[in-house]
Protein backbone atom coordinates (compact mmCIF):
# COMPACT_ATOMS: atom_id res chain seq x y z
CA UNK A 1 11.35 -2.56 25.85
CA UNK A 2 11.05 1.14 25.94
CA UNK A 3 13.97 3.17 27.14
CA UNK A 4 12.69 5.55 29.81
CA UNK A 5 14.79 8.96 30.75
CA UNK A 6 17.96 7.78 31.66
CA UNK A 7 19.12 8.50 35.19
CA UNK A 8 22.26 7.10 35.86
CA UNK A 9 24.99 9.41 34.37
CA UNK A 10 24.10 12.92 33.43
CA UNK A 11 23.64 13.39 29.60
CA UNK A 12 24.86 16.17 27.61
CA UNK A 13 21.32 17.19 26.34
CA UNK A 14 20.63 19.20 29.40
CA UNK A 15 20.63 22.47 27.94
CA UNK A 16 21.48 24.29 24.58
CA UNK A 17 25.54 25.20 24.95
CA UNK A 18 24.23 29.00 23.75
CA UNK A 19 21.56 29.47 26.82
CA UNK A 20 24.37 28.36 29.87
CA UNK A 21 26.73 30.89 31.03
CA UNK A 22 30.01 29.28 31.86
CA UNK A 23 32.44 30.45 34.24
CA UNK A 24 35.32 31.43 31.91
CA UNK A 25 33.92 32.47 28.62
CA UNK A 26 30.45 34.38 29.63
CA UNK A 27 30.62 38.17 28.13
CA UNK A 28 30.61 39.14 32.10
CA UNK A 29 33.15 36.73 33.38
CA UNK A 30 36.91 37.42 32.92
CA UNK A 31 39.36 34.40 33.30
CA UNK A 32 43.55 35.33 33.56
CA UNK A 33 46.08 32.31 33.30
CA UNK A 34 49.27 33.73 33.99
CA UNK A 35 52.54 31.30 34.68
CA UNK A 36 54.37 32.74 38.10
CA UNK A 37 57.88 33.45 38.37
CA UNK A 38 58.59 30.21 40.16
CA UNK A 39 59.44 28.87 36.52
CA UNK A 40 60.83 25.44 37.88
CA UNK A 41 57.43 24.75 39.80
CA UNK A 42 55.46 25.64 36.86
CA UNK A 43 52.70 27.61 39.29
CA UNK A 44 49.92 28.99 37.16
CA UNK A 45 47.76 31.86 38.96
CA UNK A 46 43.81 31.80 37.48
CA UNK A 47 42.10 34.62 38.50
CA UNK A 48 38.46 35.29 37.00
CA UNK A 49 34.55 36.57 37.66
CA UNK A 50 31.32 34.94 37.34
CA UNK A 51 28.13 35.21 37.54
CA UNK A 52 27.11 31.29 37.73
CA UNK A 53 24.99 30.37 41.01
CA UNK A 54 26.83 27.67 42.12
CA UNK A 55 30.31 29.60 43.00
CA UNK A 56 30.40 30.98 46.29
CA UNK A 57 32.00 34.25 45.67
CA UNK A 58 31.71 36.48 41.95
CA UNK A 59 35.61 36.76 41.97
CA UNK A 60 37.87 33.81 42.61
CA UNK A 61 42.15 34.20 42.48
CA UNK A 62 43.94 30.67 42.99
CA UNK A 63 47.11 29.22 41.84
CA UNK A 64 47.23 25.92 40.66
CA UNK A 65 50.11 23.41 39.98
CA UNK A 66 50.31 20.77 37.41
CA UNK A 67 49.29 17.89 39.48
CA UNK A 68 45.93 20.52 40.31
CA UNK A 69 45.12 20.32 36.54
CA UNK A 70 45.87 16.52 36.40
CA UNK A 71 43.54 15.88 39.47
CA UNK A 72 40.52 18.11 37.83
CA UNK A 73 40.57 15.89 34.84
CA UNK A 74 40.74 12.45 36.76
CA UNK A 75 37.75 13.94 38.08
CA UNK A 76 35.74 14.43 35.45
CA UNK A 77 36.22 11.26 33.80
CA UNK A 78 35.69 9.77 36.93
CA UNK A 79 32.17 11.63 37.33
CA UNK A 80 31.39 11.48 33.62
CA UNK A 81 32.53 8.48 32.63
CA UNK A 82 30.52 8.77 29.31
CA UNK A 83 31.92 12.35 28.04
CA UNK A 84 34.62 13.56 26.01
CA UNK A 85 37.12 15.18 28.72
CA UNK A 86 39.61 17.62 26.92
CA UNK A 87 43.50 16.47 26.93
CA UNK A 88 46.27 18.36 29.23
CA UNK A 89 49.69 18.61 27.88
CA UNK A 90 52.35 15.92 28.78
CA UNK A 91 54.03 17.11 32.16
CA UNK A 92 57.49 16.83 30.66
CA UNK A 93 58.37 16.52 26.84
CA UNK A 94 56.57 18.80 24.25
CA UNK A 95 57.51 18.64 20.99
CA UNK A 96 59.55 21.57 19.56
CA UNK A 97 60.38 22.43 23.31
CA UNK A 98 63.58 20.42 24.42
CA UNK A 99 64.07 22.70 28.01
CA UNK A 100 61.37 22.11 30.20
CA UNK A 101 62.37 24.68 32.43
CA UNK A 102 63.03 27.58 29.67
CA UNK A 103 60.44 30.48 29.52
CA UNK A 104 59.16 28.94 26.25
CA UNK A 105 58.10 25.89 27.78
CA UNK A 106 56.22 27.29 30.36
CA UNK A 107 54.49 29.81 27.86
CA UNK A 108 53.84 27.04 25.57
CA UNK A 109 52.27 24.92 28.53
CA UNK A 110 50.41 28.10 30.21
CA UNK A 111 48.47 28.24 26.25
CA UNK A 112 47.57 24.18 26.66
CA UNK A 113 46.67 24.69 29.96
CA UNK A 114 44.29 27.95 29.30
CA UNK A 115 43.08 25.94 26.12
CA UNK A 116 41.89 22.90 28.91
CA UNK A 117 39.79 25.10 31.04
CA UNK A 118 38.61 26.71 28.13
CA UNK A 119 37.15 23.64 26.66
CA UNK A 120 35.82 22.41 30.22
CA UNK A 121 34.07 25.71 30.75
CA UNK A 122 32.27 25.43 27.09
CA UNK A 123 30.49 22.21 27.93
CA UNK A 124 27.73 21.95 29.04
CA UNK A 125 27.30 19.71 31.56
CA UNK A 126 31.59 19.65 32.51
CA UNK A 127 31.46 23.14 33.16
CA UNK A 128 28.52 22.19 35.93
CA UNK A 129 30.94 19.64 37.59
CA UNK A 130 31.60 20.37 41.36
CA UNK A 131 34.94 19.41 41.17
CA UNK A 132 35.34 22.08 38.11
CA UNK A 133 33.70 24.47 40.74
CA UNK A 134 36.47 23.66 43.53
CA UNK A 135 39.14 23.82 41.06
CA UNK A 136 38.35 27.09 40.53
CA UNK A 137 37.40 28.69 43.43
CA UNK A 138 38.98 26.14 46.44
CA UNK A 139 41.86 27.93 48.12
CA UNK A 140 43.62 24.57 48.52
CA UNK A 141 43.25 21.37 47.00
CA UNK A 142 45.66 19.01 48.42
CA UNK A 143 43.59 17.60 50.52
CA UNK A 144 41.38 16.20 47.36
CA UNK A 145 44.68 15.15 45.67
CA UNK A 146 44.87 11.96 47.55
CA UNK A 147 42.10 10.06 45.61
CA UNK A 148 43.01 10.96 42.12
CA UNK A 149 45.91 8.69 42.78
CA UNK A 150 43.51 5.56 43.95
CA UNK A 151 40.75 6.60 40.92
CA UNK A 152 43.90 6.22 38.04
CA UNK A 153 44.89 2.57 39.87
CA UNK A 154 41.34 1.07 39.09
CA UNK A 155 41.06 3.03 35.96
CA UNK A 156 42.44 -0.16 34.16
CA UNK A 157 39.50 -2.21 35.90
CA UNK A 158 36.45 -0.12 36.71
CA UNK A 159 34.64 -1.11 32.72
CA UNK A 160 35.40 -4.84 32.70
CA UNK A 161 32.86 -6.62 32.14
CA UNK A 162 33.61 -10.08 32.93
CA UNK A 163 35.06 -11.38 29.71
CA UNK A 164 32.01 -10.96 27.34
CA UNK A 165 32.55 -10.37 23.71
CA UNK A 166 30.40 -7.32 22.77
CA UNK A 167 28.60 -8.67 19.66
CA UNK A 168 29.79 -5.66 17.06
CA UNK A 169 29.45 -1.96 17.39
CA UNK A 170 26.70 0.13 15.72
CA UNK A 171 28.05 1.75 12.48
CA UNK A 172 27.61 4.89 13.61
CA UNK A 173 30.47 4.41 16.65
CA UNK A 174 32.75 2.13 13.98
CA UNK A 175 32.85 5.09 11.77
CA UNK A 176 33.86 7.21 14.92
CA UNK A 177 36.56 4.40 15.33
CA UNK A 178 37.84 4.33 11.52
CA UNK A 179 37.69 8.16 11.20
CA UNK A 180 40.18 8.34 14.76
CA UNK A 181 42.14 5.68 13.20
CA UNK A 182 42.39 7.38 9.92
CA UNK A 183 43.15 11.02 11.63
CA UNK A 184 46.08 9.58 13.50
CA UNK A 185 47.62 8.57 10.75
CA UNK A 186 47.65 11.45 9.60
CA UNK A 187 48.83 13.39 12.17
CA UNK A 188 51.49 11.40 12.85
CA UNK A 189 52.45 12.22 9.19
CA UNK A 190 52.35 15.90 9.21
CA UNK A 191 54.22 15.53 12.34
CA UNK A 192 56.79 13.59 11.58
CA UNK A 193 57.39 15.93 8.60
CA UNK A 194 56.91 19.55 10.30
CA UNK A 195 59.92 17.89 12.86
CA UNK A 196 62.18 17.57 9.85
CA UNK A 197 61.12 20.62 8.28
CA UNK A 198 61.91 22.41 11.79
CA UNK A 199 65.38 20.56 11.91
CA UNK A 200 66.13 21.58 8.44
CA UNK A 201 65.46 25.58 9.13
CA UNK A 202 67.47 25.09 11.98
CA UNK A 203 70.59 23.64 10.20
CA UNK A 204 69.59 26.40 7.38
CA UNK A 205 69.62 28.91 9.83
CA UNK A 206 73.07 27.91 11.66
CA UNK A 207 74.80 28.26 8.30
CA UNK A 208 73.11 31.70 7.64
CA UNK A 209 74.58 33.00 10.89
CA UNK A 210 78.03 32.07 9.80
CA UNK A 211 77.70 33.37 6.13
CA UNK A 212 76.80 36.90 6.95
CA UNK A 213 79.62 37.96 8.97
CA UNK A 214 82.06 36.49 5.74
CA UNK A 215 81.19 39.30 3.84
CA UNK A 216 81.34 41.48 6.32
CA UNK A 217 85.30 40.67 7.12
CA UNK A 218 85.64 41.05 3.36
CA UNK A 219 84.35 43.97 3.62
CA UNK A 220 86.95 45.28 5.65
CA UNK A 221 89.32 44.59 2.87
CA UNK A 222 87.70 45.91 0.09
CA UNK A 223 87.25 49.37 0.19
CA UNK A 224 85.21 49.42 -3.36
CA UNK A 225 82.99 47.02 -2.25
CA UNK A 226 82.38 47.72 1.43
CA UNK A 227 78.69 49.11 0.94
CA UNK A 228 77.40 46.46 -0.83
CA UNK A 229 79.40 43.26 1.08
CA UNK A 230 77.86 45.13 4.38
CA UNK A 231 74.43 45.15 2.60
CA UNK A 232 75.02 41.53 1.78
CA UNK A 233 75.86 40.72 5.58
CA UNK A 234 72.59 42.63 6.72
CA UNK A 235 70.90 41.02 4.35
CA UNK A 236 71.88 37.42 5.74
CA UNK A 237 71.33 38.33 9.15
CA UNK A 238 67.65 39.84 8.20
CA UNK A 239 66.95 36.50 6.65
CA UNK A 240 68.45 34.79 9.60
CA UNK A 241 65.74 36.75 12.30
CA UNK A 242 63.23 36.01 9.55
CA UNK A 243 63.47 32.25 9.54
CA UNK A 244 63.91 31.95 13.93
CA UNK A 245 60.62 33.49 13.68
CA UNK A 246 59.35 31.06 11.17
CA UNK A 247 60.98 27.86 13.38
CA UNK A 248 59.69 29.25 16.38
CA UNK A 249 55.78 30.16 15.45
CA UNK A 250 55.72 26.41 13.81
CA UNK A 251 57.58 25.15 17.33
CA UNK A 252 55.43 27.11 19.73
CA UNK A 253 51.77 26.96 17.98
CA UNK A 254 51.81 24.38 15.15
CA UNK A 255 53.36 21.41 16.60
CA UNK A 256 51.04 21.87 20.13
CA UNK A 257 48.09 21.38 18.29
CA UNK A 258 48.75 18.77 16.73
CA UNK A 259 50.21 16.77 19.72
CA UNK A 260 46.54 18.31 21.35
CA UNK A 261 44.49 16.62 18.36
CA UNK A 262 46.57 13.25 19.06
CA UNK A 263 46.20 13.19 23.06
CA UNK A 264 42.43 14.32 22.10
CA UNK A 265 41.76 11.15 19.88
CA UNK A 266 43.28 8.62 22.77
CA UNK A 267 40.75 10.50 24.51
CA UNK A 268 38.45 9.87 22.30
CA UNK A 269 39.51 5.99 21.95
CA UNK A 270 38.83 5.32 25.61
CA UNK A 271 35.03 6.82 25.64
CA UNK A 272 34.45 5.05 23.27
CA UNK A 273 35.78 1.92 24.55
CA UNK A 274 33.81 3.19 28.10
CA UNK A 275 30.55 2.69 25.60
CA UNK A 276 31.13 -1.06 24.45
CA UNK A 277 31.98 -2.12 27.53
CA UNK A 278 28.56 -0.43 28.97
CA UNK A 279 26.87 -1.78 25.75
CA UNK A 280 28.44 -5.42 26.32
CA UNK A 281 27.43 -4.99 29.87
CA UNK A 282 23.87 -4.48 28.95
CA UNK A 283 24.13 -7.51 26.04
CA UNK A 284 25.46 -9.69 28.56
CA UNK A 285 22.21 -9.00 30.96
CA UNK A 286 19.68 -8.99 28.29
CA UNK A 287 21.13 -12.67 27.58
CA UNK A 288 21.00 -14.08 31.02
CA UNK A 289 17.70 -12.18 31.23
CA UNK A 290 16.36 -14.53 28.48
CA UNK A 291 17.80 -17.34 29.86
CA UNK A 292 15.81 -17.00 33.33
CA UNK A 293 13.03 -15.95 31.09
CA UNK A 294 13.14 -19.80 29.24
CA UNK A 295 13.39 -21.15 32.86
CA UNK A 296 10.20 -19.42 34.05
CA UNK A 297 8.10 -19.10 31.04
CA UNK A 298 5.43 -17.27 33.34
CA UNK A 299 7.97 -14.22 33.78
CA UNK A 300 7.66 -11.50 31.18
CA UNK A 301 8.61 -8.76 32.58
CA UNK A 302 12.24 -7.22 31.59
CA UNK A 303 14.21 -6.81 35.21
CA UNK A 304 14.98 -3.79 36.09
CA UNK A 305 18.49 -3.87 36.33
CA UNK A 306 18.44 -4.66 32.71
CA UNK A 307 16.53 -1.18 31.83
CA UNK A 308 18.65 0.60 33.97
CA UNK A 309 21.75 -0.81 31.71
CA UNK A 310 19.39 -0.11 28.54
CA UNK A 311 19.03 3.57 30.21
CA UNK A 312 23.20 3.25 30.84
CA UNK A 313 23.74 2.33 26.45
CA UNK A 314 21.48 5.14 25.56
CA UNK A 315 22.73 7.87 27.87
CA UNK A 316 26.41 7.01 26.85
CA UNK A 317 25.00 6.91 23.33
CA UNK A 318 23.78 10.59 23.73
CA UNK A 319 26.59 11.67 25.30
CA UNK A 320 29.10 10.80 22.43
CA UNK A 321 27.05 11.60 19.93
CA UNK A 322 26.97 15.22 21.45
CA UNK A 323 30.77 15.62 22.36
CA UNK A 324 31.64 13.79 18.99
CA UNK A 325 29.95 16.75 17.29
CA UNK A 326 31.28 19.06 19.46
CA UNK A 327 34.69 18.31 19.20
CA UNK A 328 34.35 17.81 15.41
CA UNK A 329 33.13 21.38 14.99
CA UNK A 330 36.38 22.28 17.50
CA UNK A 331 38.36 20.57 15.56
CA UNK A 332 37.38 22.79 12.35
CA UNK A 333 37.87 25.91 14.00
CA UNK A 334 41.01 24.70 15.15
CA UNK A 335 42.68 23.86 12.08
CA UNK A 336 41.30 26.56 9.41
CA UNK A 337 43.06 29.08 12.44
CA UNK A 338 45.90 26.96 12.29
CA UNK A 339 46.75 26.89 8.76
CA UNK A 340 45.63 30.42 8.37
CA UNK A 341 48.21 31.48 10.79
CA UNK A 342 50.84 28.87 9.42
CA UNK A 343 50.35 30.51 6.05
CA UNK A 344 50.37 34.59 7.39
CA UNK A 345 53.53 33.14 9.06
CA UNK A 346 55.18 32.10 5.70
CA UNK A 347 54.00 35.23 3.97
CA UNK A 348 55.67 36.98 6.75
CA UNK A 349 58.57 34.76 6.23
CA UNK A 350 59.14 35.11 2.72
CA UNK A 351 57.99 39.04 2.42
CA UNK A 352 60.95 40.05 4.94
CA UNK A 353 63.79 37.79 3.05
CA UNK A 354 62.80 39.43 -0.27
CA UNK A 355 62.81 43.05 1.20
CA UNK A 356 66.51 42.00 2.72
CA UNK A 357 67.59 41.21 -0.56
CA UNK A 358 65.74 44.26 -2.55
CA UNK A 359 67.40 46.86 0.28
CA UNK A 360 70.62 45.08 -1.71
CA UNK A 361 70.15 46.05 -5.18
CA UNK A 362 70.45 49.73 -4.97
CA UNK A 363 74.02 49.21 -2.86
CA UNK A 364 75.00 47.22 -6.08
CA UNK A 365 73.78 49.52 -8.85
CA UNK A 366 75.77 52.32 -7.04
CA UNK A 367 79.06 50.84 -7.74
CA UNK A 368 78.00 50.44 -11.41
CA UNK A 369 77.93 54.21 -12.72
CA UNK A 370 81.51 54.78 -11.08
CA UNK A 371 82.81 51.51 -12.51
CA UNK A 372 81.98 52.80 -15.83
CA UNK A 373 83.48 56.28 -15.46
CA UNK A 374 86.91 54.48 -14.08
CA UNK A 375 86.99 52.27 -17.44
CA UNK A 376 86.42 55.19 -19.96
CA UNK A 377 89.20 57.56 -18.19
């Protein structure tokens, strides 16, 4: 049976990502997230041009609520069941952000958010959705909002397929399996570890706040010493700013990414459960299809609706394939900017403590001349 062009579900193979012009990242298009000052409500105004056909106006300005985000994205995986649709952040707990209401929790959501569209408007057949288009450009969406709610209830039902035991995956979409398996792991490792290593700079730093003003009550009492016990007190409260600065780059960019990556892999999980249950789908058919065929040895012709399921496997096939890559070279980029910046932050880090304590040294070899000139009269 030969697969024809598959018709069913749009396939990622449309065009080359470097010949489409997206709405958000095209050299004349200029996209603005900005949080508003309704902090509890978490508004966030986009504001943007384009030059892409299918928007009605060049210059859109909307303002968009969580639940706005969360209804785009139970679009798209309702109309493209078969691609890889990028995670939003969790509405309420992010790691290394305990307030949810504080100005760095809206900052830190306002980056995950831009990040979203970002990745939505580099795909290229996601950034062609119509829903993408309305979430953009639509003055209001609540109106829409009512049917994400019924699309999530039958999310848990919509790729059953009837009990049937899908005979084994191709190797190709095991290793995708083993690999996601293996990644969270490891995650869930660093994680786990950056959380103690953020606790531990935070006990570090509490004590650092109350050694430097110590020395600078003794200070007050030791007239000979005064310079350098003040230096010493500077010194700790230097280190101090130093290390919030540390905690709160690794709070604010490391630990988001890596919740990102993990939300991104349960993405991941679920397409790729979406293509066995389409592939058992089809195996189921192509059985029943042979056992009509042993009924009625005079009929040799494959029925349709088992090509259009053959059509359905290699589509979804395509489609992974093409967002697996995609999202693997994403996932380099990512990372080599994330440890980059995690180690400029450390060099940072460490290069500000040791000036601190080298602005001490010459407040301590300034005692020593007098010292000497005291003994020998």
């Amino acid at each position: 049976m030969s697969a024809g062009t598959p018709k069913s579900l749009a396939s990622s193979g449309q065009k080359p990502i470097q010949e489409i012009c997206h709405p958000l990242g095209a050299e004349e298009t200029a996209s603005v997230l900005t949080p508003s000052p309704d902090v509890g409500n978490t508004i966030t105004s986009i504001g943007g041009k384009t030059t892409r056909v299918e928007f009605d106006l060049p210059e859109y300005s909307v303002r968009r609520r969580y639940q706005d985000f969360d209804w785009l994205r139970t679009k798209l995986e309702d109309t493209q069941p078969t691609h890889l649709i990028p995670p939003l952040p969790e509405k309420f707990v992010m790691k290394g952000v305990v307030d949810r209401f504080s100005e760095e929790f809206v900052e830190t959501r306002r980056k995950a958010l831009d990040k979203f569209l970002k990745r939505v408007a580099d795909h290229p057949v996601l950034s062609f959705n119509e829903h993408f288009n309305a979430f953009l450009s639509a003055k209001d969406l609540n109106k829409r909002l009512g049917l994400a709610l019924l699309s999530k209830m039958g999310e848990s039902v919509k790729y059953v397929t009837g009990g049937y035991k899908l005979r084994g995956r191709p190797v190709e979409f095991s290793a995708m399996g083993d690999y996601l398996d293996m990644f969270t792991q490891k995650l869930g490792t660093i994680d786990r570890i950056a959380q103690r290593i953020i606790k531990e700079q935070s006990e570090y730093q509490v004590e650092l706040r109350e050694y430097g003003p110590v020395y600078t009550t003794w200070a007050l009492s030791e007239a000979e010493l005064q310079g350098p016990l003040e230096g010493v007190a500077s010194c700790m409260a230097n280190c101090s700013s130093a290390l919030d600065e540390l905690t709160q780059d690794m709070s604010e960019d490391f630990l988001p990414v890596l919740r990102e990556y993990v939300l991104y892999i349960e993405s991941m999980k679920i397409v790729l459960k979406k293509r066995d249950n389409i592939q058992a789908e089809y195996e189921a058919k192509l059985e029943a299809a042979a056992f009509r065929k042993e009924e009625k040895a005079s009929c040799t012709q494959v029925p349709t609706d088992v090509e259009k399921c053959h059509d359905r496997v290699e589509c979804c096939n395509a489609d992974l394939k093409s967002d697996w890559d995609r999202w693997q070279n994403n996932k380099r980029q990512d990372f080599r900017q994330l440890l980059t910046g995690m180690a400029d932050h450390n060099i940072q880090y460490y290069e500000k403590c040791l000036a601190a304590w080298e602005s001490v040294i010459p407040l301590l070899r300034d005692k020593q001349p007098q010292e000497t000139e005291t003994e020998e009269d």
